[in-house]
PDB file of N, CA and C in Angstrom:
ATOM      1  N   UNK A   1     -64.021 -12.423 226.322  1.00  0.00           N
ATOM      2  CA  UNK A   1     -63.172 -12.423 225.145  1.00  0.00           C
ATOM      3  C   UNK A   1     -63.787 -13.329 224.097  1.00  0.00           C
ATOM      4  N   UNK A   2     -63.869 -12.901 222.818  1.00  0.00           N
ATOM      5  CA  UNK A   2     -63.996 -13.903 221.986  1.00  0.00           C
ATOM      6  C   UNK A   2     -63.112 -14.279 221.323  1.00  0.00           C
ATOM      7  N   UNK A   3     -63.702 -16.006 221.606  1.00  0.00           N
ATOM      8  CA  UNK A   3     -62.933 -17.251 221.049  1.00  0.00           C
ATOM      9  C   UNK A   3     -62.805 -17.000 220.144  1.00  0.00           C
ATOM     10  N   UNK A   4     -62.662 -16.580 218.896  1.00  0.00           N
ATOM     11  CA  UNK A   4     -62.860 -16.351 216.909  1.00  0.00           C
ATOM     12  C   UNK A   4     -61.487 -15.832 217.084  1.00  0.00           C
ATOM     13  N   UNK A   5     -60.408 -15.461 218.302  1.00  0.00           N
ATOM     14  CA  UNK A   5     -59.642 -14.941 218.333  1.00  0.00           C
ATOM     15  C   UNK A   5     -58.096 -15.554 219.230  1.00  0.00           C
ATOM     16  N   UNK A   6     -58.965 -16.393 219.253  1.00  0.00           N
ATOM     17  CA  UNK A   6     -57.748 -17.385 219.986  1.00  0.00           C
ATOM     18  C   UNK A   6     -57.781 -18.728 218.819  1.00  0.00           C
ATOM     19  N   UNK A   7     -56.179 -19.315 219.023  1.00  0.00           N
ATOM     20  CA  UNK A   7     -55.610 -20.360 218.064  1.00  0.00           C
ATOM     21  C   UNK A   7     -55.889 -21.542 218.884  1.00  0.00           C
ATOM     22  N   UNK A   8     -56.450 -22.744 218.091  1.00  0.00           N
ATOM     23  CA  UNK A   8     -56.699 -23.965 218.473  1.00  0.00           C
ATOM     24  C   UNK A   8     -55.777 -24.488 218.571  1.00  0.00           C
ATOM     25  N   UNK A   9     -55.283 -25.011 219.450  1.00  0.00           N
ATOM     26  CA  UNK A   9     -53.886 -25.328 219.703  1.00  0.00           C
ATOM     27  C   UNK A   9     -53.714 -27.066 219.745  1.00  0.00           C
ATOM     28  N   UNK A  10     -54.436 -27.516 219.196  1.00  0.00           N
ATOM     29  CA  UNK A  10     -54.541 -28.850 218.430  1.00  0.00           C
ATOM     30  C   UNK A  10     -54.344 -29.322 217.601  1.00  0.00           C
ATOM     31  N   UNK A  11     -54.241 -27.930 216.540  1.00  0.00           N
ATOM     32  CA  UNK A  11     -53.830 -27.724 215.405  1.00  0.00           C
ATOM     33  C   UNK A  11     -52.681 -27.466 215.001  1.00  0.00           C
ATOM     34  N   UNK A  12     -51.882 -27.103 216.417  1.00  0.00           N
ATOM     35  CA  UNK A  12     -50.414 -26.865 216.077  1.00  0.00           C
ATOM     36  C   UNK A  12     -49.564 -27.730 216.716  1.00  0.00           C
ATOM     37  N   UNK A  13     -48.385 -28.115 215.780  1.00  0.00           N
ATOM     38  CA  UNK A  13     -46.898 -28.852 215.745  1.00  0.00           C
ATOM     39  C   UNK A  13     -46.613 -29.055 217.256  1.00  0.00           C
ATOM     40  N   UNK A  14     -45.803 -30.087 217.750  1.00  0.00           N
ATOM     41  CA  UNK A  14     -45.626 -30.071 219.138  1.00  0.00           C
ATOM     42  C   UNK A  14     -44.408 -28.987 219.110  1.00  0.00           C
ATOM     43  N   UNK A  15     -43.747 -28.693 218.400  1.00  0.00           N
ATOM     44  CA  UNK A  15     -42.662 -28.079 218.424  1.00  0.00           C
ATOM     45  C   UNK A  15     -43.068 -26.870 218.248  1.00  0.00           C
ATOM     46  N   UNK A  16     -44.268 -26.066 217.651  1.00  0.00           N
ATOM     47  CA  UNK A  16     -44.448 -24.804 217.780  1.00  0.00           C
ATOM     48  C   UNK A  16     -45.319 -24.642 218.722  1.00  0.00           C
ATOM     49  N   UNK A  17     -45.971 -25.759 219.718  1.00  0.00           N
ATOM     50  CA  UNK A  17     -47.094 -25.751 220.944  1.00  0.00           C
ATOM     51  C   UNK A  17     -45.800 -25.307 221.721  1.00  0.00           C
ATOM     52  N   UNK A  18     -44.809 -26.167 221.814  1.00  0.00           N
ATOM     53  CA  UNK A  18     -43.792 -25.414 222.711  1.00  0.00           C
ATOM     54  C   UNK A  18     -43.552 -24.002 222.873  1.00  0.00           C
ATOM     55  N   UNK A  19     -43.004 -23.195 221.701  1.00  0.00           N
ATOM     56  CA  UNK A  19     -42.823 -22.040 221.661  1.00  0.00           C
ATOM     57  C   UNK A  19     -44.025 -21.124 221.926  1.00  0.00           C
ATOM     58  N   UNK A  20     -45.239 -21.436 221.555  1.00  0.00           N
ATOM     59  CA  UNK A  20     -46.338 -20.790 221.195  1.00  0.00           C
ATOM     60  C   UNK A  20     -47.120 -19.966 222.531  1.00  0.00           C
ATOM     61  N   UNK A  21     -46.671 -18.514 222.822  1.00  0.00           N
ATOM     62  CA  UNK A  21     -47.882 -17.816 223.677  1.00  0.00           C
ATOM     63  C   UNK A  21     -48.942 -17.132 223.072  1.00  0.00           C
ATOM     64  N   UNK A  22     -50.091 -17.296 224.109  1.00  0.00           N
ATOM     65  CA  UNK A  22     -51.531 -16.347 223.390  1.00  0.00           C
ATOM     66  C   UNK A  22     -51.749 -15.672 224.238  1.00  0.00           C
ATOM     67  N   UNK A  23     -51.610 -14.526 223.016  1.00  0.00           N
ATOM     68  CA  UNK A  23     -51.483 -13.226 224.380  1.00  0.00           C
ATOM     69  C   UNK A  23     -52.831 -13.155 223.567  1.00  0.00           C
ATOM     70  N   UNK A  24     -53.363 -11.241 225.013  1.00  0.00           N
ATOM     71  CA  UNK A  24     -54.552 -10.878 224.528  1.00  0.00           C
ATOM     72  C   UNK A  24     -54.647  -9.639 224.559  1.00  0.00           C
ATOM     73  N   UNK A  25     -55.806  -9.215 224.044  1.00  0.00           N
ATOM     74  CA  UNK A  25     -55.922  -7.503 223.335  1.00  0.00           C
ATOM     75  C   UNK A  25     -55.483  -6.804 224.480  1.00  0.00           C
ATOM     76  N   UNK A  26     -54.904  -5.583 224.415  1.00  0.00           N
ATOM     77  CA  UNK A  26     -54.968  -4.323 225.316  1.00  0.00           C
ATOM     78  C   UNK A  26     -56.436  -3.829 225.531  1.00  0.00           C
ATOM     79  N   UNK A  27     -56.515  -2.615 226.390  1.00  0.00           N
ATOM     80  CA  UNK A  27     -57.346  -2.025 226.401  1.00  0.00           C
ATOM     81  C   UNK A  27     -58.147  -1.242 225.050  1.00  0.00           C
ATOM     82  N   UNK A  28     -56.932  -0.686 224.313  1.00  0.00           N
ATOM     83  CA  UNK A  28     -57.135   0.274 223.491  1.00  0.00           C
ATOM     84  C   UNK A  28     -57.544  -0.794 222.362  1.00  0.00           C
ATOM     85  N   UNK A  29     -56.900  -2.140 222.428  1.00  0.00           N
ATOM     86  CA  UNK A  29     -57.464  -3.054 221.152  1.00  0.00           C
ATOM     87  C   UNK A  29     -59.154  -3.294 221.122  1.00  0.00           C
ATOM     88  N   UNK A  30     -59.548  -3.571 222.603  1.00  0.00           N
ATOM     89  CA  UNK A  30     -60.489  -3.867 223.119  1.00  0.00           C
ATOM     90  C   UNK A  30     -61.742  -2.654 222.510  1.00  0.00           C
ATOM     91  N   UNK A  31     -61.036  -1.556 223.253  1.00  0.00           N
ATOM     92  CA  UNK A  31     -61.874  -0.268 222.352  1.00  0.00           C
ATOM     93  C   UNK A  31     -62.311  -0.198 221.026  1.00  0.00           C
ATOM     94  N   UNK A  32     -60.767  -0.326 220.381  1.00  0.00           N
ATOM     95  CA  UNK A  32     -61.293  -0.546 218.816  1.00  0.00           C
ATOM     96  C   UNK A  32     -62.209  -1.741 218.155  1.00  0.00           C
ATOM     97  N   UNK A  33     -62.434  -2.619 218.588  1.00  0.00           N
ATOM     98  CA  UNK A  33     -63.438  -3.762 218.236  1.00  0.00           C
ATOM     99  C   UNK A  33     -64.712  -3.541 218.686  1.00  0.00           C
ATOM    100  N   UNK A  34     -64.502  -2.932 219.993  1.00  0.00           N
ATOM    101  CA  UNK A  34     -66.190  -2.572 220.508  1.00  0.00           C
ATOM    102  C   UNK A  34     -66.648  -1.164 219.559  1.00  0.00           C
ATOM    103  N   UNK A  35     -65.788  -0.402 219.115  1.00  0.00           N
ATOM    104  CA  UNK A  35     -66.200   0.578 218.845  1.00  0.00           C
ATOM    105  C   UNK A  35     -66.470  -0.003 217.157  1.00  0.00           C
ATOM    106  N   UNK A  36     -65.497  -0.853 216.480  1.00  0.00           N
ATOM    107  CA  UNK A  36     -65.527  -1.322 215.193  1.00  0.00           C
ATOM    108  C   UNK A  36     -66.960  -1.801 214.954  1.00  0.00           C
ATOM    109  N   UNK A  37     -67.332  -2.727 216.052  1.00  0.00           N
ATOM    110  CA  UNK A  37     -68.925  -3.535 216.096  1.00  0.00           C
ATOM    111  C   UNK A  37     -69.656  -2.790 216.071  1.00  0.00           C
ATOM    112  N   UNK A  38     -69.876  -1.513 216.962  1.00  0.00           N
ATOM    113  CA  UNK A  38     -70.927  -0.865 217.156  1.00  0.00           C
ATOM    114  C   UNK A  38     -70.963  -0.335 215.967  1.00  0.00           C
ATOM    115  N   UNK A  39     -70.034   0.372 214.999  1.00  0.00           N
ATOM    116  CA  UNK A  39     -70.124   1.540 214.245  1.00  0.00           C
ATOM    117  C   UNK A  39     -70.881   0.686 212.673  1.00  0.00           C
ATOM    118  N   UNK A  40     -70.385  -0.879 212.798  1.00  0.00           N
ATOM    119  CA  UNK A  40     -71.268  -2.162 211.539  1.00  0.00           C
ATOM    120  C   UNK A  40     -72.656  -1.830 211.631  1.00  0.00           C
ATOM    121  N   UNK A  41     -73.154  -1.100 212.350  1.00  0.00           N
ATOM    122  CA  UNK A  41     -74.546  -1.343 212.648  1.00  0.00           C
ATOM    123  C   UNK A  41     -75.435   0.102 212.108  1.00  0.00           C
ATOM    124  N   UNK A  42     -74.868   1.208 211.635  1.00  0.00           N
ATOM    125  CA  UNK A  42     -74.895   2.200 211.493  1.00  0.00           C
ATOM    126  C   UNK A  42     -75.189   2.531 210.238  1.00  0.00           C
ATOM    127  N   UNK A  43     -76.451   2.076 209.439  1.00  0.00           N
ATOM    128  CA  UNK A  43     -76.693   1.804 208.283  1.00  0.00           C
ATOM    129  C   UNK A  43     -76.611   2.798 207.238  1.00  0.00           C
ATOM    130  N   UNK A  44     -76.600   4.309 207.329  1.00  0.00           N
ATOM    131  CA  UNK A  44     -76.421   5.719 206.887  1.00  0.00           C
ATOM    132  C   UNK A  44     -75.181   5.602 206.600  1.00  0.00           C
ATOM    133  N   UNK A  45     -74.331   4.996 207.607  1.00  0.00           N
ATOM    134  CA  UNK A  45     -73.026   5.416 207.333  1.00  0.00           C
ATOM    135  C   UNK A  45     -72.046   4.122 206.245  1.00  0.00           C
ATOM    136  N   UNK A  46     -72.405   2.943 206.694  1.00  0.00           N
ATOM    137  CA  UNK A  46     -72.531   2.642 205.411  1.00  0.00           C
ATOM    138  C   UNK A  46     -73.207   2.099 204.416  1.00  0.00           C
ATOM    139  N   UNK A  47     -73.791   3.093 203.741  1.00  0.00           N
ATOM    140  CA  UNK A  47     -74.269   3.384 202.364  1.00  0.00           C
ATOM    141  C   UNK A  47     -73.196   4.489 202.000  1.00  0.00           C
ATOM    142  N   UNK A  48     -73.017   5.315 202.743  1.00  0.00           N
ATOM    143  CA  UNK A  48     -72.442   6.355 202.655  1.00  0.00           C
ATOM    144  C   UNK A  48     -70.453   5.458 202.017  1.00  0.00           C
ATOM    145  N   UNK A  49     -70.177   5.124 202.773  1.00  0.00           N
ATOM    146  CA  UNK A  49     -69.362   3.950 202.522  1.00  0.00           C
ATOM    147  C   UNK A  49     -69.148   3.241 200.766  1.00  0.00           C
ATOM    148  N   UNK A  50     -70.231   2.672 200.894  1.00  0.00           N
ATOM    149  CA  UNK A  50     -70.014   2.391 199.885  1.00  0.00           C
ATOM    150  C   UNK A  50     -70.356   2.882 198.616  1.00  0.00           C
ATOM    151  N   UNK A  51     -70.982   4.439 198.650  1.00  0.00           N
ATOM    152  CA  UNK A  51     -71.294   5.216 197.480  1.00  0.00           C
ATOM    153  C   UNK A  51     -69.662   5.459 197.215  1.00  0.00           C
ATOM    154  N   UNK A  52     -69.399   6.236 198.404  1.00  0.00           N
ATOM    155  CA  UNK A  52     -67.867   6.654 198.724  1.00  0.00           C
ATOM    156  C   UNK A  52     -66.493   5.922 197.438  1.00  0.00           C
ATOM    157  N   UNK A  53     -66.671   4.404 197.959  1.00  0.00           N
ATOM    158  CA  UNK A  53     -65.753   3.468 197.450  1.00  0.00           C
ATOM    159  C   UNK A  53     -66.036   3.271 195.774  1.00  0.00           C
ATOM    160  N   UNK A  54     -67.663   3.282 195.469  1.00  0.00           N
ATOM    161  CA  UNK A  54     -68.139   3.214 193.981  1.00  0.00           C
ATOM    162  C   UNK A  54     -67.132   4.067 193.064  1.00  0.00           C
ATOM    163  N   UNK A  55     -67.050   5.263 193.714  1.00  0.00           N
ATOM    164  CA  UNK A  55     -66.623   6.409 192.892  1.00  0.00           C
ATOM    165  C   UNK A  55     -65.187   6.434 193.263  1.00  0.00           C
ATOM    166  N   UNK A  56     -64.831   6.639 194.350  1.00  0.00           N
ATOM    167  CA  UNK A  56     -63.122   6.249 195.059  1.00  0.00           C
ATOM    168  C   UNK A  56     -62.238   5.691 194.261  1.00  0.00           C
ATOM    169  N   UNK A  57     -63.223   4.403 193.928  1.00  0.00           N
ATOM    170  CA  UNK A  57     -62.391   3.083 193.395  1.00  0.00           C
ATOM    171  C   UNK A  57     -61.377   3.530 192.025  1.00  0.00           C
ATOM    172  N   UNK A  58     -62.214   4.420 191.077  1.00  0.00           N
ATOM    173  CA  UNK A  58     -61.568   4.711 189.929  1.00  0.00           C
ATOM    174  C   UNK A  58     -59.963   5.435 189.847  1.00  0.00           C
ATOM    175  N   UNK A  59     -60.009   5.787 191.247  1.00  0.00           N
ATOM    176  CA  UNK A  59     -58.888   6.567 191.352  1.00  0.00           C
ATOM    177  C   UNK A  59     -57.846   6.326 192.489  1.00  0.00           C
ATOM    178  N   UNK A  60     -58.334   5.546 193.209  1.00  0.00           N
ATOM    179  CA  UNK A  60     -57.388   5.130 194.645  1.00  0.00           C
ATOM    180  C   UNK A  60     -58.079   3.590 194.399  1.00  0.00           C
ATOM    181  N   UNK A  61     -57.039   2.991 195.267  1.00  0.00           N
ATOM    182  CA  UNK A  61     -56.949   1.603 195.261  1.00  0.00           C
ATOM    183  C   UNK A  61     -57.937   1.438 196.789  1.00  0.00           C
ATOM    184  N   UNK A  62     -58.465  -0.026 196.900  1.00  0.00           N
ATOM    185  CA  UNK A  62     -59.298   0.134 198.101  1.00  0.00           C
ATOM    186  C   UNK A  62     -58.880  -0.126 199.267  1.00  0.00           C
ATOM    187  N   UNK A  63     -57.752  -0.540 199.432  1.00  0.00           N
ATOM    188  CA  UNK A  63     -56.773  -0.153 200.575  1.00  0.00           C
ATOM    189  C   UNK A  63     -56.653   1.594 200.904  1.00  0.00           C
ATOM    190  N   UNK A  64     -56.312   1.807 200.120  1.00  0.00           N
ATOM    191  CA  UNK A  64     -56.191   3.561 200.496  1.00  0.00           C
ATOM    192  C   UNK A  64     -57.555   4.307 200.721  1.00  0.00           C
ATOM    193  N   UNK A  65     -58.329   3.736 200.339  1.00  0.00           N
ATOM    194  CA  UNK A  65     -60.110   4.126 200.979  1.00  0.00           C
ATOM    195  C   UNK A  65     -60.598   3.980 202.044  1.00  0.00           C
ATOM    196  N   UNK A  66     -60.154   2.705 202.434  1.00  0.00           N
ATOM    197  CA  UNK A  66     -60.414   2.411 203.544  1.00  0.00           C
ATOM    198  C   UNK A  66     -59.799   2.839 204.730  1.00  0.00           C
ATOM    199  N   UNK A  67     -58.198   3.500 204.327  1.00  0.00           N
ATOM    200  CA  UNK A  67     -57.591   4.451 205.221  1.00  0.00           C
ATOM    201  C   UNK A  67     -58.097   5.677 205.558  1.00  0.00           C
ATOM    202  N   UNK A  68     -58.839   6.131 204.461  1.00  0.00           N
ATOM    203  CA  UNK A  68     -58.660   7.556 204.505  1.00  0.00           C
ATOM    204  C   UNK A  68     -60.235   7.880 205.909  1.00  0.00           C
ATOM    205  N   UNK A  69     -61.201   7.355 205.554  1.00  0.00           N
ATOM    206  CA  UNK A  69     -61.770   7.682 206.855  1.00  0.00           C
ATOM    207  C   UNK A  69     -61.515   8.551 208.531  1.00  0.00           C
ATOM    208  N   UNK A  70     -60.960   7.075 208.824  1.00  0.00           N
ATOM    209  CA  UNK A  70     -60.002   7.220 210.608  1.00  0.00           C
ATOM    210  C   UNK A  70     -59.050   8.542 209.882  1.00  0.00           C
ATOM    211  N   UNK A  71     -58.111   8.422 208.875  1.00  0.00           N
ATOM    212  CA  UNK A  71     -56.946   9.435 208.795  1.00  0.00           C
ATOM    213  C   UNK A  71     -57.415  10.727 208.439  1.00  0.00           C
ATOM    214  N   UNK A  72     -57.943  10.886 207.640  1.00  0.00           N
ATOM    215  CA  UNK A  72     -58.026  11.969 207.028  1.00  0.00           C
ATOM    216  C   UNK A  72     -59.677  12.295 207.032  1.00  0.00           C
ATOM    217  N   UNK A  73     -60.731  12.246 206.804  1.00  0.00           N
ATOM    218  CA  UNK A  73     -62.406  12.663 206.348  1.00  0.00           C
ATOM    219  C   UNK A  73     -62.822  13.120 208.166  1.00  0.00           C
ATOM    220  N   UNK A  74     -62.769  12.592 208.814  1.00  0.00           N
ATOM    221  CA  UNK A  74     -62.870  12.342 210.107  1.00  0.00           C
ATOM    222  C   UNK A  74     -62.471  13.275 210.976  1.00  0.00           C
ATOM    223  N   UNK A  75     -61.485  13.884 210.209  1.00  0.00           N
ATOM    224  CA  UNK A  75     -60.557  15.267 211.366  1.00  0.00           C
ATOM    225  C   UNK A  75     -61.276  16.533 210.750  1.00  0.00           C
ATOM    226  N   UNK A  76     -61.594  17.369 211.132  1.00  0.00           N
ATOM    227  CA  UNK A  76     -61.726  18.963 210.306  1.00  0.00           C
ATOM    228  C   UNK A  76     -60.211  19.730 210.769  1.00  0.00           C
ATOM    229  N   UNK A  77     -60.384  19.801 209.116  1.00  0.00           N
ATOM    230  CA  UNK A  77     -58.869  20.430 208.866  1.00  0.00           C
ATOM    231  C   UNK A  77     -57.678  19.905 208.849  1.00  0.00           C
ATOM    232  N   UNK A  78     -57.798  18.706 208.655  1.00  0.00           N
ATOM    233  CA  UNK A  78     -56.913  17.878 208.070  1.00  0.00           C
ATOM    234  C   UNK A  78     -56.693  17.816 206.151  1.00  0.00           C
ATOM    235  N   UNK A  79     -55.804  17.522 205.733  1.00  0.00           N
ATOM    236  CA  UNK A  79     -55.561  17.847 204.711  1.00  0.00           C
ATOM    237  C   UNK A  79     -55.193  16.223 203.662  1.00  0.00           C
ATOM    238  N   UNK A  80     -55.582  15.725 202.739  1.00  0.00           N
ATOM    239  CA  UNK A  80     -55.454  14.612 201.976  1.00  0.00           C
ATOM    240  C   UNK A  80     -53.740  14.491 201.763  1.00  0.00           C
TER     241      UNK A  80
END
């Protein structure tokens, strides 16, 4: 597991150390980060990315760009 993902707990209040559990990823979370890392590395895809967002931007906000990938570009025959 990486640490970058757990809370230093030195840093927190005795009164919220009390309350405070650290839970950890599921499986499927686990998936999505390994699969998130691997896919950073994939240099075609983004360029592709960010030609994408250059032109995107004028018309969708970059929150909604960054959705549309996984939701919608990604499926055939899915519809915007």
């Amino acid at each position: 597991m990486v640490l970058w993902y757990r809370v230093d707990k030195s840093r927190l209040s005795p009164q919220l150390l009390q309350k405070f559990r650290q839970l950890d990823p599921d499986e499927d979370t686990k998936a999505f980060l390994s699969a998130s890392i691997d896919k950073s590395t994939w240099v075609w895809t983004q360029v592709w990315y960010l030609l994408a967002k250059a032109v995107l931007r004028h018309f969708w906000s970059i929150t909604d760009i960054n959705g549309c990938p996984d939701n919608h570009w990604s499926r055939p025959g899915s519809e915007l």
